[in-house]
Protein backbone atom coordinates (compact mmCIF):
# COMPACT_ATOMS: atom_id res chain seq x y z
CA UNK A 1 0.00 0.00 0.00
CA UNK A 2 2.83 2.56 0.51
CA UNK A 3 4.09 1.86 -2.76
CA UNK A 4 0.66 2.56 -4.21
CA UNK A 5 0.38 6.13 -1.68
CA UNK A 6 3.79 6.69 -3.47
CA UNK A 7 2.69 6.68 -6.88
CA UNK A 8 -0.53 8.39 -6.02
CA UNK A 9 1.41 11.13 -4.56
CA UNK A 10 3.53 11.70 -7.15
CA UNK A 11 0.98 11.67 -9.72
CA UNK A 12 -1.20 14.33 -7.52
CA UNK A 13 2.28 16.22 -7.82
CA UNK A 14 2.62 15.87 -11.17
CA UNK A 15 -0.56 16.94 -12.00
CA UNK A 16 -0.87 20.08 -9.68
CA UNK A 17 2.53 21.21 -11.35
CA UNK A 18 1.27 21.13 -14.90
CA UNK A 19 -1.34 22.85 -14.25
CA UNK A 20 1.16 25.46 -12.21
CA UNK A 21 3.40 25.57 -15.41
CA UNK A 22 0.74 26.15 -18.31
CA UNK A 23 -0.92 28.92 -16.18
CA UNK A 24 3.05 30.54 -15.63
CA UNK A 25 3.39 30.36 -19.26
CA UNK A 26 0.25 31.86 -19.31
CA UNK A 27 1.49 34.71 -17.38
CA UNK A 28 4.40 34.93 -18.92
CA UNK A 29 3.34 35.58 -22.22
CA UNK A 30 0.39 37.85 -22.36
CA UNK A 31 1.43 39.98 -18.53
CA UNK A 32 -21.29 3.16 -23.25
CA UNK A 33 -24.59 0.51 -25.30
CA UNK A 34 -23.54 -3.24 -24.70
CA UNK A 35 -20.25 -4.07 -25.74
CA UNK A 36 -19.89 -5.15 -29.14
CA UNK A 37 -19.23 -9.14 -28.90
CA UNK A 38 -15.88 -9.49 -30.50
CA UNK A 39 -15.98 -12.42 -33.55
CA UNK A 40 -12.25 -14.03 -34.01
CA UNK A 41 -10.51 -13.79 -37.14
CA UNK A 42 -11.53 -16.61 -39.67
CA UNK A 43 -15.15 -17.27 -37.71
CA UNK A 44 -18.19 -16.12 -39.69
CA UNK A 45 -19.97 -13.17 -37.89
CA UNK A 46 -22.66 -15.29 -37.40
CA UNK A 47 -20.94 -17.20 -35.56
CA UNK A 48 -20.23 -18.14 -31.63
CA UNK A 49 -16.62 -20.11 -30.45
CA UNK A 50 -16.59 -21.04 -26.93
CA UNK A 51 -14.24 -18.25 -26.13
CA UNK A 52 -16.06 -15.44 -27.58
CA UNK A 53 -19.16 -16.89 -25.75
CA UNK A 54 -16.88 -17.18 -22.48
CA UNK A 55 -15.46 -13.64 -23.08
CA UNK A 56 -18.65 -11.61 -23.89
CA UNK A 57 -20.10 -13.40 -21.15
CA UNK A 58 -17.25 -12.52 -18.27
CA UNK A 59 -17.74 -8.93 -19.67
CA UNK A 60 -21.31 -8.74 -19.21
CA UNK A 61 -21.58 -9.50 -15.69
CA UNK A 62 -18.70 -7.46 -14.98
CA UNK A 63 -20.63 -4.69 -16.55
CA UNK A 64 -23.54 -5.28 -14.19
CA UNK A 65 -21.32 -4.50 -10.81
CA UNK A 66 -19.48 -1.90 -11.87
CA UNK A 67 -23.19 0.02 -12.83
CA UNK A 68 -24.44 -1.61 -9.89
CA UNK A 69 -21.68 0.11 -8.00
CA UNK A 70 -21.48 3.87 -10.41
CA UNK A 71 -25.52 3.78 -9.91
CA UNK A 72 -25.30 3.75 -6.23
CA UNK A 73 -22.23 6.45 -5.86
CA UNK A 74 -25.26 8.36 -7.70
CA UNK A 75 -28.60 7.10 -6.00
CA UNK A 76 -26.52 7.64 -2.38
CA UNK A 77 -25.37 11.44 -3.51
CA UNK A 78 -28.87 12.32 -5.18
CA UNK A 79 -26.75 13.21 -8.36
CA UNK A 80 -29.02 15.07 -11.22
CA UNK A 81 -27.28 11.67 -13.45
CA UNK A 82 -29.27 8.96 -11.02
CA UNK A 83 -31.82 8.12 -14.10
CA UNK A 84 -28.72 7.81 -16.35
CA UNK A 85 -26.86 5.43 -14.07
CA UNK A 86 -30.13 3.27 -13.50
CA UNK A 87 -31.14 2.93 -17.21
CA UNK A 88 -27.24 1.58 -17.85
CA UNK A 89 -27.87 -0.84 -15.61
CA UNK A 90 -30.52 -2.00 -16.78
CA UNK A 91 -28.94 -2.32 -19.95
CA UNK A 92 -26.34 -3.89 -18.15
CA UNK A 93 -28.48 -6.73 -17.03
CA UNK A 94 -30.25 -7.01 -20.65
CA UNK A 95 -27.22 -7.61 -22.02
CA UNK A 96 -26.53 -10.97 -20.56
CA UNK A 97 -30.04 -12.03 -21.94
CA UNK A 98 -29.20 -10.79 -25.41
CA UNK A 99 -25.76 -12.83 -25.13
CA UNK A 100 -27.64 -15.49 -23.85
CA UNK A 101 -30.20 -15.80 -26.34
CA UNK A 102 -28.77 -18.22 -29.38
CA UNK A 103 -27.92 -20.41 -27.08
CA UNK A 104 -31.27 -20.64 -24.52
CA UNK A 105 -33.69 -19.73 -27.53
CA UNK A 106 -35.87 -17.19 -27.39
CA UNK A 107 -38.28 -17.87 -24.46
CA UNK A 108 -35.72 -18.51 -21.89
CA UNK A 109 -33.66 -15.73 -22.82
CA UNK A 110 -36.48 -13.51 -22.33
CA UNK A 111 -37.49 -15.39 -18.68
CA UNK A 112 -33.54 -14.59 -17.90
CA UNK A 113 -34.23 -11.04 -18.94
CA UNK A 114 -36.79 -10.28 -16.82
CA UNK A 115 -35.23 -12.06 -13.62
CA UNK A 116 -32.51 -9.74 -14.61
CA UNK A 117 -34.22 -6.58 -14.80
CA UNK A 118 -35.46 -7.45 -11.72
CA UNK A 119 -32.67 -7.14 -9.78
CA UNK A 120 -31.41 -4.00 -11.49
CA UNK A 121 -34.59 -3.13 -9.73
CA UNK A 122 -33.66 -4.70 -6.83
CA UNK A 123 -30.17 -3.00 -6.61
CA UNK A 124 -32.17 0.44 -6.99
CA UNK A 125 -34.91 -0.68 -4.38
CA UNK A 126 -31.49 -1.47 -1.82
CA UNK A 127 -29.37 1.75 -2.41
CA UNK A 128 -32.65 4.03 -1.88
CA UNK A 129 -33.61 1.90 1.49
CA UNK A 130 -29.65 2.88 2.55
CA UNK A 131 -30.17 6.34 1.59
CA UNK A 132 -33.19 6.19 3.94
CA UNK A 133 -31.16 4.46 6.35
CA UNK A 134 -34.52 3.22 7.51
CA UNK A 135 -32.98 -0.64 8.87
CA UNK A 136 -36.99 -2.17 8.06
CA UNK A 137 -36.89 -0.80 4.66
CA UNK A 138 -33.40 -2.01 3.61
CA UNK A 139 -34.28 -5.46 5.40
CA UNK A 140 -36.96 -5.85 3.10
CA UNK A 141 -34.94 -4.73 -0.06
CA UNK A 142 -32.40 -6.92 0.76
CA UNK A 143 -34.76 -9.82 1.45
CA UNK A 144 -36.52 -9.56 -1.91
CA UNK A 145 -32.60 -8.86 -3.47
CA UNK A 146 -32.19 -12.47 -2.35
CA UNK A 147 -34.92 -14.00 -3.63
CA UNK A 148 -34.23 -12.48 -6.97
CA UNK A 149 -30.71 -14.52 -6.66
CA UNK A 150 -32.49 -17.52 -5.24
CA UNK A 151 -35.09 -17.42 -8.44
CA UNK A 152 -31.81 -17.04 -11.01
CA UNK A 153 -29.99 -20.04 -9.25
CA UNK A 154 -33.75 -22.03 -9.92
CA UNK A 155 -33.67 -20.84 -13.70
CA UNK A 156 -30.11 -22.04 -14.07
CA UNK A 157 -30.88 -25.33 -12.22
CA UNK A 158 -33.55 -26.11 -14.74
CA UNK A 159 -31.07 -25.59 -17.62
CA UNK A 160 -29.76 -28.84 -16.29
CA UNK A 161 -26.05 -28.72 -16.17
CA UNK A 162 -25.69 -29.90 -12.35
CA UNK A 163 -21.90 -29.55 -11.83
CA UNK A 164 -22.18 -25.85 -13.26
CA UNK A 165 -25.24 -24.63 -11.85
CA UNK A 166 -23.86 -25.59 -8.25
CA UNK A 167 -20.78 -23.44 -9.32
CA UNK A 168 -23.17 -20.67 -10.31
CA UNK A 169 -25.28 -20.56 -7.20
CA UNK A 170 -22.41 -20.18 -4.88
CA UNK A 171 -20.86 -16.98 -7.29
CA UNK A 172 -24.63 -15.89 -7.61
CA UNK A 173 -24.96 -15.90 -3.64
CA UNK A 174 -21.60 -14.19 -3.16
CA UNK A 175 -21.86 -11.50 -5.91
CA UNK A 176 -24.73 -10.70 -4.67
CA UNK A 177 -23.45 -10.09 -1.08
CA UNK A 178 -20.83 -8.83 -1.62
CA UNK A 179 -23.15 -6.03 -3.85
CA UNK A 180 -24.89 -4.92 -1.20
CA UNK A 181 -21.94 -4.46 0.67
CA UNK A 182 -20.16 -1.98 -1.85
CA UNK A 183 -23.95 -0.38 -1.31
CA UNK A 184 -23.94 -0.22 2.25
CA UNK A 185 -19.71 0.93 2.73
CA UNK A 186 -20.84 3.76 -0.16
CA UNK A 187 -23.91 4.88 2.28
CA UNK A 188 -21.83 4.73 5.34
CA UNK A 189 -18.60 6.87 3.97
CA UNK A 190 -15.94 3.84 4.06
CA UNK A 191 -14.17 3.87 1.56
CA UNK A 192 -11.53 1.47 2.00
CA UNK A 193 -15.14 -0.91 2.79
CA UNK A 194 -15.88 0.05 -0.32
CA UNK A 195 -13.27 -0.79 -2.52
CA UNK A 196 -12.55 -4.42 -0.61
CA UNK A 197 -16.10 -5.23 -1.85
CA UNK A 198 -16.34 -4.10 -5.08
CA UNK A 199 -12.68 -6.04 -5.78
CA UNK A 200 -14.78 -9.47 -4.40
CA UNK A 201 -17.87 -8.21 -6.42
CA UNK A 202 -16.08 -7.90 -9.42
CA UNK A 203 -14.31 -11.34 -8.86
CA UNK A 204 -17.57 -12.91 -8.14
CA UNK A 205 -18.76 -12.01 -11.15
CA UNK A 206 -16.31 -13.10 -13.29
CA UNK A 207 -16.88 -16.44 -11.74
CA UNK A 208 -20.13 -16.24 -12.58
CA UNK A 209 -20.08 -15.43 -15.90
CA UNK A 210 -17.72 -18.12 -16.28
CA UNK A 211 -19.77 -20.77 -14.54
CA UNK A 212 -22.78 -19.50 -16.66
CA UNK A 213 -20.57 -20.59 -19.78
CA UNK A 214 -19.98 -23.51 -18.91
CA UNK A 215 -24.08 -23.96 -18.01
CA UNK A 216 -24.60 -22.91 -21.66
CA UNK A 217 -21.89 -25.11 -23.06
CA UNK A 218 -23.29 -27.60 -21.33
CA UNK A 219 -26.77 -27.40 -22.29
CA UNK A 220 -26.03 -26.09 -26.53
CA UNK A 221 -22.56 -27.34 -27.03
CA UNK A 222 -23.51 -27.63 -30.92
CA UNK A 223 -24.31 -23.78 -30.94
CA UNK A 224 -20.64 -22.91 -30.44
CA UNK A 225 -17.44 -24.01 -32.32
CA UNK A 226 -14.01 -23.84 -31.24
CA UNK A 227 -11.77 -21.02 -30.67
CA UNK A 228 -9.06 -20.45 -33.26
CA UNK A 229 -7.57 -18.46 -30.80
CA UNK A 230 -4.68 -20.45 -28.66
CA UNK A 231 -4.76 -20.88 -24.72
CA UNK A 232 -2.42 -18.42 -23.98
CA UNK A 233 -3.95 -15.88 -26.31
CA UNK A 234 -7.62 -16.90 -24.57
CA UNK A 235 -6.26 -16.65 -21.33
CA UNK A 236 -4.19 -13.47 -21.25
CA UNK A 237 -7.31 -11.51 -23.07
CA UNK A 238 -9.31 -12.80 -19.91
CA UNK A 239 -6.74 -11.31 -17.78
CA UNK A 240 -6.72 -8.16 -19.21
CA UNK A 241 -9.79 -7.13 -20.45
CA UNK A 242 -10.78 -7.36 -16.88
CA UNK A 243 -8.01 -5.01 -15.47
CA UNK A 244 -8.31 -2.74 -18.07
CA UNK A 245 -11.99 -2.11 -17.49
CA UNK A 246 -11.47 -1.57 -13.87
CA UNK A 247 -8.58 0.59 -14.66
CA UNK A 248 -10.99 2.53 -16.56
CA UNK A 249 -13.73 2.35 -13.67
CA UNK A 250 -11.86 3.88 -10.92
CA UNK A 251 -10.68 6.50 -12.90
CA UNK A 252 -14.21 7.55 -14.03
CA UNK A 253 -14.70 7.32 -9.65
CA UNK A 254 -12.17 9.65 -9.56
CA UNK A 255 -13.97 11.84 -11.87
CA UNK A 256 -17.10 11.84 -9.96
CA UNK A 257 -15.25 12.37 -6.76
CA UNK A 258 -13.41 15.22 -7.81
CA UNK A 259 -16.56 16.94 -9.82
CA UNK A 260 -18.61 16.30 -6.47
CA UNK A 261 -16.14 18.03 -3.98
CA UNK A 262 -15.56 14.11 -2.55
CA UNK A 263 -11.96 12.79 -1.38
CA UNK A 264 -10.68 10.83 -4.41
CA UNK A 265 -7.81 9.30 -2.68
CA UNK A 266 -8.90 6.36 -2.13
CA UNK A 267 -10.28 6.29 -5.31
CA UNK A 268 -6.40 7.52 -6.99
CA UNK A 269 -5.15 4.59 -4.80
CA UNK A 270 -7.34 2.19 -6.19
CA UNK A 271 -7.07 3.63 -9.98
CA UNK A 272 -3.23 3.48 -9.39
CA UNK A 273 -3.44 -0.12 -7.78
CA UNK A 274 -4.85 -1.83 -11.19
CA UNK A 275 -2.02 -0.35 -13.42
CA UNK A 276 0.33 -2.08 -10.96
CA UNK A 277 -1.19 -5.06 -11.71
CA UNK A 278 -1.37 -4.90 -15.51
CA UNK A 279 1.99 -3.82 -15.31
CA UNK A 280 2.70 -7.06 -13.73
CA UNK A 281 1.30 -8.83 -16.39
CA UNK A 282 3.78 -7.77 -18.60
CA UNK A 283 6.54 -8.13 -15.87
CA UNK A 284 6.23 -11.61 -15.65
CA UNK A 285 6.84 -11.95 -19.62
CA UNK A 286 9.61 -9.41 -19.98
CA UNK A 287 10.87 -9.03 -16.33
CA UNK A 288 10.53 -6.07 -13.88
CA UNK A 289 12.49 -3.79 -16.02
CA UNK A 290 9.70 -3.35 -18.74
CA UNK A 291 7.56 -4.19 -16.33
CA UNK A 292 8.57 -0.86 -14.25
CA UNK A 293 8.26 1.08 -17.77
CA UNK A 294 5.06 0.05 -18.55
CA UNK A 295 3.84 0.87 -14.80
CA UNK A 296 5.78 3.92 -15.68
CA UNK A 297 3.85 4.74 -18.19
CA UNK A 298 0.16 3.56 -16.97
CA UNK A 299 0.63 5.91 -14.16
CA UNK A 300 1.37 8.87 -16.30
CA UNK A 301 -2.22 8.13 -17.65
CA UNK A 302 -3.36 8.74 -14.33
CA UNK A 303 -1.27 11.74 -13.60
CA UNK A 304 -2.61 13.26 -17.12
CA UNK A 305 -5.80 12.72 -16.57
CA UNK A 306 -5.98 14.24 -12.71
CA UNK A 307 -3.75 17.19 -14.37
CA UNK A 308 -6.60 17.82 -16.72
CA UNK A 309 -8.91 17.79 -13.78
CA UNK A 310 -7.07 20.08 -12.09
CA UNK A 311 -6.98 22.61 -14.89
CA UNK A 312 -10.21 22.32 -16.01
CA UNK A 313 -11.47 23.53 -12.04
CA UNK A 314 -8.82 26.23 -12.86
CA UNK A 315 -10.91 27.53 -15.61
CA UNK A 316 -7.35 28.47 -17.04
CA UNK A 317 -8.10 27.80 -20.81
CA UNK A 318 -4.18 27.77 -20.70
CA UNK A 319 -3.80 25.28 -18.64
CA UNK A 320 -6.39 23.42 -20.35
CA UNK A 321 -4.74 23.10 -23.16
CA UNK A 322 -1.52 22.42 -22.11
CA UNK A 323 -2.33 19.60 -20.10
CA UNK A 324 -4.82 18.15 -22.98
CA UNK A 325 -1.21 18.28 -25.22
CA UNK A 326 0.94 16.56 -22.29
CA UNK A 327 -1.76 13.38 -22.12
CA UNK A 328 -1.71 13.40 -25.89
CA UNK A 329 2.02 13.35 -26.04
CA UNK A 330 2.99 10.97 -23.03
CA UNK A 331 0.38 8.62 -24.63
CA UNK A 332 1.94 8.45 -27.71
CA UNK A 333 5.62 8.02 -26.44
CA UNK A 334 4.12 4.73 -24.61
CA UNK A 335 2.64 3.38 -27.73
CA UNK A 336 6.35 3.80 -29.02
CA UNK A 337 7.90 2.07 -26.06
CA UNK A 338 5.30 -0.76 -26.61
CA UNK A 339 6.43 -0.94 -29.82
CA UNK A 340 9.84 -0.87 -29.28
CA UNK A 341 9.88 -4.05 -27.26
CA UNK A 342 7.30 -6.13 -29.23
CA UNK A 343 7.13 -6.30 -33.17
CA UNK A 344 3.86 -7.76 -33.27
CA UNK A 345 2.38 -4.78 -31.54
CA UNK A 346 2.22 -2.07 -34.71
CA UNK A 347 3.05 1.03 -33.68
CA UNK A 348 -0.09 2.83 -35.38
CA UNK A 349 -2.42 0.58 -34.38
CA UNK A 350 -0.90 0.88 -30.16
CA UNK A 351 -1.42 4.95 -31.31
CA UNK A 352 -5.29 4.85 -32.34
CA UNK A 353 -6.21 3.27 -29.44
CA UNK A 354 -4.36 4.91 -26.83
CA UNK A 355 -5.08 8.29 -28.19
CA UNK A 356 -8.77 7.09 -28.29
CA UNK A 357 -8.74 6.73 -24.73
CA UNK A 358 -6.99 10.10 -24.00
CA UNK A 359 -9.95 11.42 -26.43
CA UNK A 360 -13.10 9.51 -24.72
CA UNK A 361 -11.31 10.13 -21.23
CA UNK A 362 -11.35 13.24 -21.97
CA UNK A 363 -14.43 13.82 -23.39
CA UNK A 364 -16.55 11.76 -20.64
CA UNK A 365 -14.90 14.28 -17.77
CA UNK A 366 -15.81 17.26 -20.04
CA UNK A 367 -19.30 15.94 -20.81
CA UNK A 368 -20.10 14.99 -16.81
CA UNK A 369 -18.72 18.48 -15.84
CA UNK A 370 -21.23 19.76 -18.35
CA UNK A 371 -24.20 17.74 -16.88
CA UNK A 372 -24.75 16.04 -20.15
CA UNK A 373 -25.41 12.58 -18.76
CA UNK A 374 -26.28 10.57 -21.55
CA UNK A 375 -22.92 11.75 -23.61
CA UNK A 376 -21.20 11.04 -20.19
CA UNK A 377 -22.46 7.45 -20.31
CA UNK A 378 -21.61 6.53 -23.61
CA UNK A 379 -18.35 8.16 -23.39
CA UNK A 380 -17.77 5.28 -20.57
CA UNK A 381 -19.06 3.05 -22.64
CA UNK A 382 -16.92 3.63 -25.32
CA UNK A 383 -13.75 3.99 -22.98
CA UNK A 384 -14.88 0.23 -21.94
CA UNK A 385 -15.02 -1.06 -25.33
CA UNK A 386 -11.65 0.55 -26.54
CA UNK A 387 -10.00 -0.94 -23.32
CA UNK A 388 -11.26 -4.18 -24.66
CA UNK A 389 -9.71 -3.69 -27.65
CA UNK A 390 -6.67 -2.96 -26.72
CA UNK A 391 -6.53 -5.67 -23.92
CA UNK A 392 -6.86 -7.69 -27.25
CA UNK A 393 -4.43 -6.66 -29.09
CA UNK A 394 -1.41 -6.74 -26.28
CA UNK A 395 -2.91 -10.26 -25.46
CA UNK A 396 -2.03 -11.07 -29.19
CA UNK A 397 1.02 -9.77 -29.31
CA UNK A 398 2.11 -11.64 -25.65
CA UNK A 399 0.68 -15.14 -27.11
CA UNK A 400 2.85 -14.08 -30.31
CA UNK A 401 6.02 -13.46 -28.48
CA UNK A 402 5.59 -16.19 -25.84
CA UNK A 403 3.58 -19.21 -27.29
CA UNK A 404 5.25 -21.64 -25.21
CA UNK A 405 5.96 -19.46 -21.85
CA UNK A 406 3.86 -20.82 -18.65
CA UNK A 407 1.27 -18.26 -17.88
């Protein structure tokens, strides 16, 4: 943890002295939809392999806590974006139907649906008991939150894959706990609470979404073919498409905590925390050197961003600018260091989508500052589905450079 503070600090630093330079130069001189399901090269579009299927699914639950979670920092606050938040995750929890539906037909997928919807409702029926902090009310929200669980473990039970569903129950039970505790550690101002249970939340629902595939492997193997992706390809994009997304969720916390006059350091420590372990990703491929780099690196995206923060509550149109041109910049040199250690990773492709994300990051700070909540939310959206992307394409060029490396 102190070498996260570290890094935080430095990167609070950093920023606060950009935004001091650009407004001295000043002075000197004038006086996010569903995600997209990805299809694997050579499969026909209409098409589902068992990883894609495994990988859109993983991402779909995932997408469900972390709205879960951004709906209730909004529901608990009152925020004017509350309606925004709530219809997302809904969305979030259609989305898993839709996934769902080649595989479970049409009638099921619509009976998982509406279970689903039903505990977006439930999640929204919870945070508002907390923000009552009426104990009766949030007993009976909670109560009828576990039912809604115990009524999803009964429609996955009847799909009749025994060994999964069991699997599925138990990550159904504990997501769902552990849920209502990022609720209830959001309502009661602990933070540290907080981020413990979103961390198990987010784990939990991997798990699920994994245990799900398997239930609908199980139940339709002949709707899915193969992956022509190899293991270590499969399993490094399922490491980290999941880091990168909650790289880009904390950041999007800090956002909101900064915008809403809230402490975001333990929000920065978090945000910081995830790059660490990307970076280590990398480090365990290339060693701690390039791992250090590419930590290096990930936490200037942090300090860049919280620069721009800073200047943009300066109103400084200076500083603005100048600290819009440092994230562009530092960006591009790490798509060049990338590069320069990995020829499958093209340089202009490692460009587009890191500038992409300094662009959406950007743009989704600018948009919630501007209280134009549905261009904030797909912003997000679209920050999630380019960190997919390029989760993709650096889990391509790993596999490349280290088929035969234990992961």
């Amino acid at each position: 943890m102190s070498h996260v503070r570290c890094l935080v600090a430095l990167a609070t630093l950093a920023s606060a002295s950009v935004v001091a330079c650009a407004a001295g130069t000043a002075a000197e001189g004038d006086g996010g939809s569903p995600p997209t399901p990805t299809v694997e090269a050579g499969t026909p579009a209409s098409a589902t392999t068992d990883f894609q299927l495994r990988s859109d699914m993983r991402g779909a639950w995932l997408a469900t806590v972390q709205w879960t979670h951004l709906y209730a920092i909004s529901a608990l606050a009152s925020a004017p974006d509350e309606p925004q938040a709530l219809d997302r995750l809904t969305q979030s929890e259609d989305a898993i139907g839709t996934e769902a539906s080649p595989l479970l037909g049409n009638a099921q997928s619509e009976d998982l649906s509406a279970l689903l919807r039903a505990r977006a409702a439930d999640a929204r029926a919870f945070g508002r008991a907390r923000q009552s902090r009426d104990p009766a009310t949030a007993a009976t929200a909670k109560a009828a939150w576990g039912q809604n669980t115990s009524d999803l473990a009964a429609f996955f039970a009847r799909l009749g894959g025994a060994q999964s569903t069991a699997s599925l129950a138990t990550a159904l039970r504990a997501s769902e706990t552990a849920m209502q505790n990022v609720v209830t550690a959001r309502a009661d101002g602990d933070a540290r609470a907080e981020i413990a249970a979103d961390d198990e939340a987010e784990t939990q629902a991997l798990a699920v979404g994994d245990a799900f595939t398997d239930e609908l492997l199980a139940v339709s193997p002949s709707q899915v073919s193969p992956s022509t992706l190899t293991r270590q390809d499969q399993s490094l994009r399922l490491e980290l498409r999941p880091l990168l997304a909650r790289g880009a969720f904390w950041l999007r916390v800090v956002a909101i905590e900064q915008l809403g006059g809230e402490a975001v350091q333990p929000a920065l420590d978090e945000a910081v925390a995830v790059r660490v372990a990307t970076s280590n990703v990398f480090a365990r491929f290339y060693g701690k050197s390039v791992g250090g780099q590419i930590e290096f690196w990930m936490h200037s995206e942090i300090a860049d961003a919280y620069a721009y923060m800073l200047a943009t509550k300066s109103a400084d149109p200076t500083a603005i600018d100048a600290t819009r041109r440092i994230f562009v910049t530092d960006m591009g040199h790490f798509a060049k260091y990338l590069a320069s250690i990995d020829a499958s990773w093209r340089p202009g492709d490692l460009d587009r989508l890191l500038q992409v994300g300094v662009d959406r990051t950007l743009a989704e700070y600018d948009a919630r500052r501007a209280a134009e909540w549905d261009a904030d939310a797909a912003d997000y959206q679209m920050i999630l589905d380019n960190s997919r992307e390029l989760g993709d394409v650096l889990a391509d060029g790993l596999a490349t450079a280290f088929p035969r490396r234990p992961h």
